[in-house]
Protein backbone atom coordinates (compact mmCIF):
# COMPACT_ATOMS: atom_id res chain seq x y z
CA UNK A 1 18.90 2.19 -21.30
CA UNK A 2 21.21 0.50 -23.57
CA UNK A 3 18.55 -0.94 -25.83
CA UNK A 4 16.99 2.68 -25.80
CA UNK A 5 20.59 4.79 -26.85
CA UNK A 6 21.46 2.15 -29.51
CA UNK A 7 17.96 2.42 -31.31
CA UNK A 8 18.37 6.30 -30.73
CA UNK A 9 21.66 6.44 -32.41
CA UNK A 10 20.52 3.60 -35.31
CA UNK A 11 17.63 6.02 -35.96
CA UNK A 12 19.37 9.30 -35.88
CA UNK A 13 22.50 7.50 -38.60
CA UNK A 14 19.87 5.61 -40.93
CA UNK A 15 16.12 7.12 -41.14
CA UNK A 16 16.00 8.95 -44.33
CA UNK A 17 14.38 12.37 -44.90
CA UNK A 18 15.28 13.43 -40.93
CA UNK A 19 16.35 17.26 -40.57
CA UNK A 20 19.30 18.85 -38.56
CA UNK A 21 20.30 14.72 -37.72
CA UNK A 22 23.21 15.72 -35.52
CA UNK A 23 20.86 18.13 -33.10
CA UNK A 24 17.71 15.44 -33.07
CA UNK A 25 20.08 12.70 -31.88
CA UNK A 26 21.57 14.40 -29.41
CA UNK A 27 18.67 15.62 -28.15
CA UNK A 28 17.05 12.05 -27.85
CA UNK A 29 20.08 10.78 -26.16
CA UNK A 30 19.37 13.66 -23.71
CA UNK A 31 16.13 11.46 -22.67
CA UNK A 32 18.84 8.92 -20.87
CA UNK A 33 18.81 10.85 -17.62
CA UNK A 34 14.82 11.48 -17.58
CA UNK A 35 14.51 7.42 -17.70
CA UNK A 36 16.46 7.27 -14.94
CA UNK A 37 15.39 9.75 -12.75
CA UNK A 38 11.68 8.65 -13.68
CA UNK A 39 11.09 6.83 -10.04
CA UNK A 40 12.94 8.99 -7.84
CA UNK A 41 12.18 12.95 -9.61
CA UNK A 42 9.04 11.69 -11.54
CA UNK A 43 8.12 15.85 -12.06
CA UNK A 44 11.90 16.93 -13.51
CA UNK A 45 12.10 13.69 -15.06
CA UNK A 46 8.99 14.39 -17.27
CA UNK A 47 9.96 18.49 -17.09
CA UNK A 48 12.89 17.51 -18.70
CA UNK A 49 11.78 14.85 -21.40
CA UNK A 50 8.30 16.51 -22.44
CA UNK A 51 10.72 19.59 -22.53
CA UNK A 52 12.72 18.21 -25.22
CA UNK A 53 10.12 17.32 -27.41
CA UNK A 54 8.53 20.94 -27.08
CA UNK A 55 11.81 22.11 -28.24
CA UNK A 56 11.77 20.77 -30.98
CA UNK A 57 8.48 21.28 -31.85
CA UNK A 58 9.41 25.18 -31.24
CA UNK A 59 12.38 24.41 -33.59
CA UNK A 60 10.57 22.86 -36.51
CA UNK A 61 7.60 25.91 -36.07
CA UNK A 62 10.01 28.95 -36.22
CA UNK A 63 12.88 27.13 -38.36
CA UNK A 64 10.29 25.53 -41.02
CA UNK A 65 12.55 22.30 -40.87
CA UNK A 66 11.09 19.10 -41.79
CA UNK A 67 10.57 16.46 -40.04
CA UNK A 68 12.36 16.30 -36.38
CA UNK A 69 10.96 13.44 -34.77
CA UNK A 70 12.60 9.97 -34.04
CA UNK A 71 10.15 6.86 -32.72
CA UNK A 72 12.26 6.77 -29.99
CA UNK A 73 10.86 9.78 -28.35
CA UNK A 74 8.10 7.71 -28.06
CA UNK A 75 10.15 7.19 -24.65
CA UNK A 76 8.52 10.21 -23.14
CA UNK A 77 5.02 8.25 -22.50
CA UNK A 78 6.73 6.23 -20.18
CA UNK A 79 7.93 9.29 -18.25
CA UNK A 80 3.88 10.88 -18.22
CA UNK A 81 3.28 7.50 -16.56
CA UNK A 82 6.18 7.69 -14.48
CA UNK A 83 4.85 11.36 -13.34
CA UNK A 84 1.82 9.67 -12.84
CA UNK A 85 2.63 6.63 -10.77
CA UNK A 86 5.16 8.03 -8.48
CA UNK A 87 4.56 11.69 -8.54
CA UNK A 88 2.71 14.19 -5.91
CA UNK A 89 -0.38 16.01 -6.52
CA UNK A 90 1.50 18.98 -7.02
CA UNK A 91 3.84 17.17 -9.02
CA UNK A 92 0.92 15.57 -11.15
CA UNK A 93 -1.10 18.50 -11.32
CA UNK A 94 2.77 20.92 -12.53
CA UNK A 95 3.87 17.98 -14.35
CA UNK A 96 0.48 17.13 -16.35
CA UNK A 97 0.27 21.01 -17.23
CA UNK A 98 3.41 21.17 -18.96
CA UNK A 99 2.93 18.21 -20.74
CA UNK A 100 -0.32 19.61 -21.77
CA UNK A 101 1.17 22.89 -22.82
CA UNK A 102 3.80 20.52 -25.30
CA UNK A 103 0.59 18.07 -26.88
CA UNK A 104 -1.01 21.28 -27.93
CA UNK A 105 2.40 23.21 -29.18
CA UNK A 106 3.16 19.82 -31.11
CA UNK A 107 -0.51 19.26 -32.78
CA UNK A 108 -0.44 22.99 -33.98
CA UNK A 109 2.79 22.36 -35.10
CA UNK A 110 2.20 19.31 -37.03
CA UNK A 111 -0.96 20.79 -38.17
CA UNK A 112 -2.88 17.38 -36.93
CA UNK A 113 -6.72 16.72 -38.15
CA UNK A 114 -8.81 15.78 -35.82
CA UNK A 115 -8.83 12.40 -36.26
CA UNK A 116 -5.13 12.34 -35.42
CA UNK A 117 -6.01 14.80 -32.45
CA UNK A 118 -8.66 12.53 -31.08
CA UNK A 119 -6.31 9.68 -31.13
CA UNK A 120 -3.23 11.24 -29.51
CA UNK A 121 -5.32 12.32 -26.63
CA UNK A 122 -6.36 9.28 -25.97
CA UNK A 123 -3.28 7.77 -26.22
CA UNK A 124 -2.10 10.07 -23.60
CA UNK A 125 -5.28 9.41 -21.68
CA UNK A 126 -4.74 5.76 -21.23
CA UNK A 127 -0.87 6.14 -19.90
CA UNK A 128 -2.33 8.48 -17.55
CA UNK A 129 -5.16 5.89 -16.74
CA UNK A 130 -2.99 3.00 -16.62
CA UNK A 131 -0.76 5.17 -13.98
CA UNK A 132 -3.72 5.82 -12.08
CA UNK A 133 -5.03 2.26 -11.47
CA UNK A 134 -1.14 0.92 -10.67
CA UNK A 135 -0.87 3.60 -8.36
CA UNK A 136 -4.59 3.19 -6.82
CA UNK A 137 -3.57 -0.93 -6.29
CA UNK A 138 -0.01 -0.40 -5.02
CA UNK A 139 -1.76 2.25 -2.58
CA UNK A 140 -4.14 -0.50 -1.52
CA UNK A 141 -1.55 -2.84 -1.02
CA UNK A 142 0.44 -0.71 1.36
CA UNK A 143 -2.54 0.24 3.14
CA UNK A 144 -3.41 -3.70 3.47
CA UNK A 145 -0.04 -4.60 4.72
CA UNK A 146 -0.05 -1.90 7.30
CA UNK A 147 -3.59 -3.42 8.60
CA UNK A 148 -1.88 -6.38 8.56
CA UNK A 149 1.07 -5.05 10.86
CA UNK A 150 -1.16 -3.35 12.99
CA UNK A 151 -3.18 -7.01 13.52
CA UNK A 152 -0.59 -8.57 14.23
CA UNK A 153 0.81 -5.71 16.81
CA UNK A 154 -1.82 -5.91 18.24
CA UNK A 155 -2.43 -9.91 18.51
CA UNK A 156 1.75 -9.90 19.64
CA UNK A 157 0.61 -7.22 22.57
CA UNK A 158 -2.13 -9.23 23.51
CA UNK A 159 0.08 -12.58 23.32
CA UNK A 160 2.91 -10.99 25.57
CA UNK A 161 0.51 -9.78 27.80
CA UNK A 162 -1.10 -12.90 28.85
CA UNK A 163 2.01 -15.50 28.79
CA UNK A 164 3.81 -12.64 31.07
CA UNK A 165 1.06 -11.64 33.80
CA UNK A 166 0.20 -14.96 34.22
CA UNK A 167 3.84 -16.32 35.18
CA UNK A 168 4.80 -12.91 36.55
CA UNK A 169 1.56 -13.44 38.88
CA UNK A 170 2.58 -17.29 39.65
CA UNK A 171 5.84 -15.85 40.53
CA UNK A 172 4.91 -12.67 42.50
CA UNK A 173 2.55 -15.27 44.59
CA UNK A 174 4.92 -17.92 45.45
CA UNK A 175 7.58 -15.53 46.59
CA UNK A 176 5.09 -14.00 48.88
CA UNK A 177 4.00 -17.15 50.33
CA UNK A 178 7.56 -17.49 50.54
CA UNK A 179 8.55 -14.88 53.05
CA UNK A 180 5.31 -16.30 55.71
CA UNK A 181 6.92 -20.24 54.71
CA UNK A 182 10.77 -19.02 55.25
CA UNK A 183 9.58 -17.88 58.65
CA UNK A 184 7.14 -20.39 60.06
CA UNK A 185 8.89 -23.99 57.86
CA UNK A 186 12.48 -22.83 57.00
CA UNK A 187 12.80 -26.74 55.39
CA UNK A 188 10.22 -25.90 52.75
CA UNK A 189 11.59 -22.41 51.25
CA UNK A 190 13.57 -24.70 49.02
CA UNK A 191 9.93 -26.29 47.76
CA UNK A 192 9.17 -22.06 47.01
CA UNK A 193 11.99 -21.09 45.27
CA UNK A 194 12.26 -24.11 43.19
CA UNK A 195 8.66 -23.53 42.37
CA UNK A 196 9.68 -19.84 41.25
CA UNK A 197 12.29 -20.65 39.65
CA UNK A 198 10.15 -23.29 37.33
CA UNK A 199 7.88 -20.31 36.71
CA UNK A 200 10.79 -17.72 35.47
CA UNK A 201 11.96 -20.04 33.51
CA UNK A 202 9.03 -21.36 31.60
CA UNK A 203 7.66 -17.58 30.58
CA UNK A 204 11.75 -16.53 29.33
CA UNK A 205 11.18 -20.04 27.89
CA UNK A 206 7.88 -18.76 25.86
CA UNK A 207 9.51 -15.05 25.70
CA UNK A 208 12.07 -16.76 23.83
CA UNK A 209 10.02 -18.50 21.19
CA UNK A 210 7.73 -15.82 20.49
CA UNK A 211 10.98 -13.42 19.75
CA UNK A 212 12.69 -16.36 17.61
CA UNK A 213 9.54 -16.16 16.00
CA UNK A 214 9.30 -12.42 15.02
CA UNK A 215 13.60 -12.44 14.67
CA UNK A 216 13.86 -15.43 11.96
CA UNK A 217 12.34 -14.62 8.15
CA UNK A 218 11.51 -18.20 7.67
CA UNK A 219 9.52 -20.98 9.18
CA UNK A 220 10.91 -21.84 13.41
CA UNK A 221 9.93 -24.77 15.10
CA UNK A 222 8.37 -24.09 18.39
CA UNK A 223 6.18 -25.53 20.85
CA UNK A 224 2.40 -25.94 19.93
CA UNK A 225 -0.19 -23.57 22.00
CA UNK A 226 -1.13 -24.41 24.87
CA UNK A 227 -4.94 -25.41 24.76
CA UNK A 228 -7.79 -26.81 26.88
CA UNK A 229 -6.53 -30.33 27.60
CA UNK A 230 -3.77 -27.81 29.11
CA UNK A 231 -6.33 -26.29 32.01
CA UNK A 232 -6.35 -28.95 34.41
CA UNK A 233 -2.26 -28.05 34.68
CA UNK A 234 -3.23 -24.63 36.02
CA UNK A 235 -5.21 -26.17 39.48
CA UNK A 236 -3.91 -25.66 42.75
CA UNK A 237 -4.67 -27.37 45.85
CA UNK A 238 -1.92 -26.02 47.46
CA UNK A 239 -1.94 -22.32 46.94
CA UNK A 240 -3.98 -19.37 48.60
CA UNK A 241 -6.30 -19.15 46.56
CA UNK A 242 -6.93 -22.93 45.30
CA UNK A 243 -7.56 -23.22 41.71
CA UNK A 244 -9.82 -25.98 40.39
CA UNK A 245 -10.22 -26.89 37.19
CA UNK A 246 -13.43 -28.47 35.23
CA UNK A 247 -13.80 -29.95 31.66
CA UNK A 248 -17.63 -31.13 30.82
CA UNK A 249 -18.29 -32.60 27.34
CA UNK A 250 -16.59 -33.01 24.31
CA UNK A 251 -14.12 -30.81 23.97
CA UNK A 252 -11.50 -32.67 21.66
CA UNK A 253 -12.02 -32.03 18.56
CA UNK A 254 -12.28 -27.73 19.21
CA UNK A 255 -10.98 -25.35 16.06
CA UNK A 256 -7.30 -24.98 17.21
CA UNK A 257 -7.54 -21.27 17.21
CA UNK A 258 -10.76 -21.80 19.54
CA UNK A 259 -8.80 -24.18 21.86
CA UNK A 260 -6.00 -21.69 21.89
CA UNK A 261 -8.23 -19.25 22.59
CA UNK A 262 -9.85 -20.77 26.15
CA UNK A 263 -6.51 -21.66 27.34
CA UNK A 264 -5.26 -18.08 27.11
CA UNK A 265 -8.88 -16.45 28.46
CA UNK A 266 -9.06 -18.87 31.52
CA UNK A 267 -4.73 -17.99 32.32
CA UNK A 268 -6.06 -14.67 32.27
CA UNK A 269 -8.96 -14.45 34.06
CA UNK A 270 -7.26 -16.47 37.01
CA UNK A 271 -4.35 -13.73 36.69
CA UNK A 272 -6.73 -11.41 37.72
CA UNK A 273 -8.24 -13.16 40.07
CA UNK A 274 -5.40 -13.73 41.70
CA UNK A 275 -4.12 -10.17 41.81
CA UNK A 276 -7.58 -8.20 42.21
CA UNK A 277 -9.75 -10.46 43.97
CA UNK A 278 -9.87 -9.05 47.89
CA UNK A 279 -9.84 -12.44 50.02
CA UNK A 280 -10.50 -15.29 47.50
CA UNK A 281 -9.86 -18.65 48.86
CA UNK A 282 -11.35 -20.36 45.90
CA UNK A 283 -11.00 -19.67 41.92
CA UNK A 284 -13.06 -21.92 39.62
CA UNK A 285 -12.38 -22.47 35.58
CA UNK A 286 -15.04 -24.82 34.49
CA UNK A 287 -15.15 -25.52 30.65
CA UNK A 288 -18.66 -27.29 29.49
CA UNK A 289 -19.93 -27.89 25.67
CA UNK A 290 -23.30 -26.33 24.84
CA UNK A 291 -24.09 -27.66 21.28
CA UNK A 292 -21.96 -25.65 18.58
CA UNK A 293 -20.07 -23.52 21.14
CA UNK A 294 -18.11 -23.68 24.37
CA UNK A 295 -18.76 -22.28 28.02
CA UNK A 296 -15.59 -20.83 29.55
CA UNK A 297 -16.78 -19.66 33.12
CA UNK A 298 -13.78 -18.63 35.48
CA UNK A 299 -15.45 -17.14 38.91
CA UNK A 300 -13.55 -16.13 42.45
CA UNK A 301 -15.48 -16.00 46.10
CA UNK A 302 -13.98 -12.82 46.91
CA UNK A 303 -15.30 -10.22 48.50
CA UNK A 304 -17.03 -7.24 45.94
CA UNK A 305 -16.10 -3.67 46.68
CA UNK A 306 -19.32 -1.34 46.16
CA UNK A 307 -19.85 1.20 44.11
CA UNK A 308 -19.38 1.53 39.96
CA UNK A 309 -17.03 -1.63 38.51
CA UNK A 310 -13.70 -0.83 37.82
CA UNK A 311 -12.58 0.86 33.97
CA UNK A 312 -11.56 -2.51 32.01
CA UNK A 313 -7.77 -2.97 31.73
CA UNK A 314 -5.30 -4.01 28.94
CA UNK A 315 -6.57 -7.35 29.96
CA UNK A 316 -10.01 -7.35 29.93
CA UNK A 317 -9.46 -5.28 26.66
CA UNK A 318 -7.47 -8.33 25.02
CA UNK A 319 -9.73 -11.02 26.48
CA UNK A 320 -12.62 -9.34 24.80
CA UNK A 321 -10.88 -9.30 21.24
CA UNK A 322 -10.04 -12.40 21.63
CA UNK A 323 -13.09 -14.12 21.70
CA UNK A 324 -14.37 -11.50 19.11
CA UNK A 325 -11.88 -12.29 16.47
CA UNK A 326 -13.54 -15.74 16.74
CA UNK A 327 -17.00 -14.61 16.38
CA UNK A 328 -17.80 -15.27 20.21
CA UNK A 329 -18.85 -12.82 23.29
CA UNK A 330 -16.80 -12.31 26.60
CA UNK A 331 -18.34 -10.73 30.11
CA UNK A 332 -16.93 -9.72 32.95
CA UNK A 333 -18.20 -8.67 36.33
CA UNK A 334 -19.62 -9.11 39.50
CA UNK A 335 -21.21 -12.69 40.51
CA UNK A 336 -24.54 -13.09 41.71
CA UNK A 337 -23.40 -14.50 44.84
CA UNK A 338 -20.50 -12.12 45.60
CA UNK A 339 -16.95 -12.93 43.83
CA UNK A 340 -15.75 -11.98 40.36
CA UNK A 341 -17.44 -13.87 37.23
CA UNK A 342 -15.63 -13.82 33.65
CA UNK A 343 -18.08 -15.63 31.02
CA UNK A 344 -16.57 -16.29 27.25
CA UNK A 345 -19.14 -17.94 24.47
CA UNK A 346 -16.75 -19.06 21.45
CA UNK A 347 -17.96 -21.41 18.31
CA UNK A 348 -16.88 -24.70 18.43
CA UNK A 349 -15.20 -23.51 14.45
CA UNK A 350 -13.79 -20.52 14.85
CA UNK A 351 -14.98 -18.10 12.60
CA UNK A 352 -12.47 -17.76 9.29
């Protein structure tokens, strides 16, 4: 703005040949609020700058003064792009009227060929184009970024729903088993609470660096994901129902969002089996590699209600994105020989 009022006022003192001086400069100073408002009132801004210039355009007509014009009203092409840019489409469409109304009041005025026509037009038309495009690309970019947020909602969702259930389950389990121990081994309740206790405080443990994560701008340290050399940690011999755990072929050397990926599908498939199934004794996870992908088969012996299978949960739902962000294929249903079956093809490089 400062650059802008001293050229205005070294214009209006020194250009030769300029009529009514005092009134000109004045009104070109008057442009200083319409560059400022130009972002937040892009429509009064431009009302108010395009306004000046048809003034004194309507001066110079019915006066016959000479020439009125300073190259620092130049300045109101910035506030057409400004209308442009920021504006409405009612602003645009009022804005871009007026402005219209002020080109042709100005070319009769200055009794313009049509050469000098043809180029002010187009003039106009490119600040208007150029407008256009920066508002079509920062329109994009918003729309991007809120794709973005909505990814990431979801994959957070998703995230908090497995590393929850699963220890929430675990915990739910053991303190049942607890109340039949308490009552039957009083010496080994110690054994169950320590074991929930381990269990409540590994998932505040993970609750806590997944909110450290979204809390702190830059880069946290936290512990790696969990990933298939992980599995054999979630078999129990011990527990109603036993989990046991199988790993078949090489499966070292896994994309690590495809390692991450198994480790989370087989936690929750076995948290479903564990609440859902109807008398399992026995929950499988067996892991194999088939040539460029990997078999993640998690099955249950319990007993199959009949009738229509149940609507898919939040789960299911999240298991099945999952393995579809990675450019595999998850199932879900009942086993051929009774039970509950959850199947998951992913590529051994996880699709970018």
């Amino acid at each position: 703005m400062g650059v802008f009022t001293a050229a205005t006022l070294v214009e209006g003192i020194v250009r030769p040949g300029l009529a009514w001086r005092p009134l000109v400069t004045v009104l070109a100073l008057a442009l200083i609020p319409a560059l400022l408002w130009r972002r937040a009132r892009p429509l009064m801004a431009a009302l108010v700058g395009w306004g000046v210039a048809g003034l004194l355009s309507a001066i110079q007509l019915t006066a016959q003064a000479g020439d009125l014009g300073l190259y620092s009203m130049m300045a109101i092409l910035i506030l057409l792009y400004s209308l442009v840019r920021w504006g409405s489409g009612r602003e645009i469409v009022v804005g871009t009227a007026f402005v219209t109304v002020v080109v042709v009041l100005g070319m009769y005025v200055s009794s313009a060929g049509w050469a000098d026509a043809f180029g002010g037009i187009v003039l106009l038309l490119l600040f208007v184009a150029l407008a256009a495009v920066f508002r079509y690309r920062a329109a994009l970019w918003h729309r991007q970024q809120r794709e973005i947020r909505n990814q990431e909602r979801v994959a957070l969702a998703r995230e908090l729903h497995d590393i929850v259930a699963h220890h929430v389950s675990a915990i739910a389990v053991q303190a049942q088993a607890g109340g039949v121990v308490a009552a039957i081994q009083p010496e080994k309740a110690a054994e169950v609470l320590a074991a929930i206790e381990s269990e409540a405080s590994r998932t505040l443990a993970e609750m806590r660096s997944m909110v450290r994560v979204l809390r702190d701008e830059e880069a946290v340290a936290y512990s790696p994901q969990l990933g298939v050399a992980d599995l054999p940690a979630l078999a129990r011999a011990d527990a109603t129902p036993t989990v046991a755990v199988s790993l078949d072929g090489s499966l070292t050397r896994l994309a690590r969002p495809v390692d991450a990926a198994l480790y989370r599908l087989a936690q929750e498939s076995l948290t479903n089996a564990v609440w859902h199934a109807r008398s399992a004794t026995r929950v499988g996870i067996d892991v194999r590699r088939e040539g460029d992908a990997v078999r993640l088969r998690v099955s249950d012996d319990g007993r199959t209600e009949p009738g229509p299978a149940p609507e898919p949960g939040f789960g299911l739902q999240g298991m099945a994105e999952r393995a579809q962000l990675l450019g595999g294929s998850l199932s879900a249903g009942p086993g051929p020989d009774g039970g509950w079956v959850v199947e998951a093809v992913l590529p051994v490089e996880a699709r970018a």
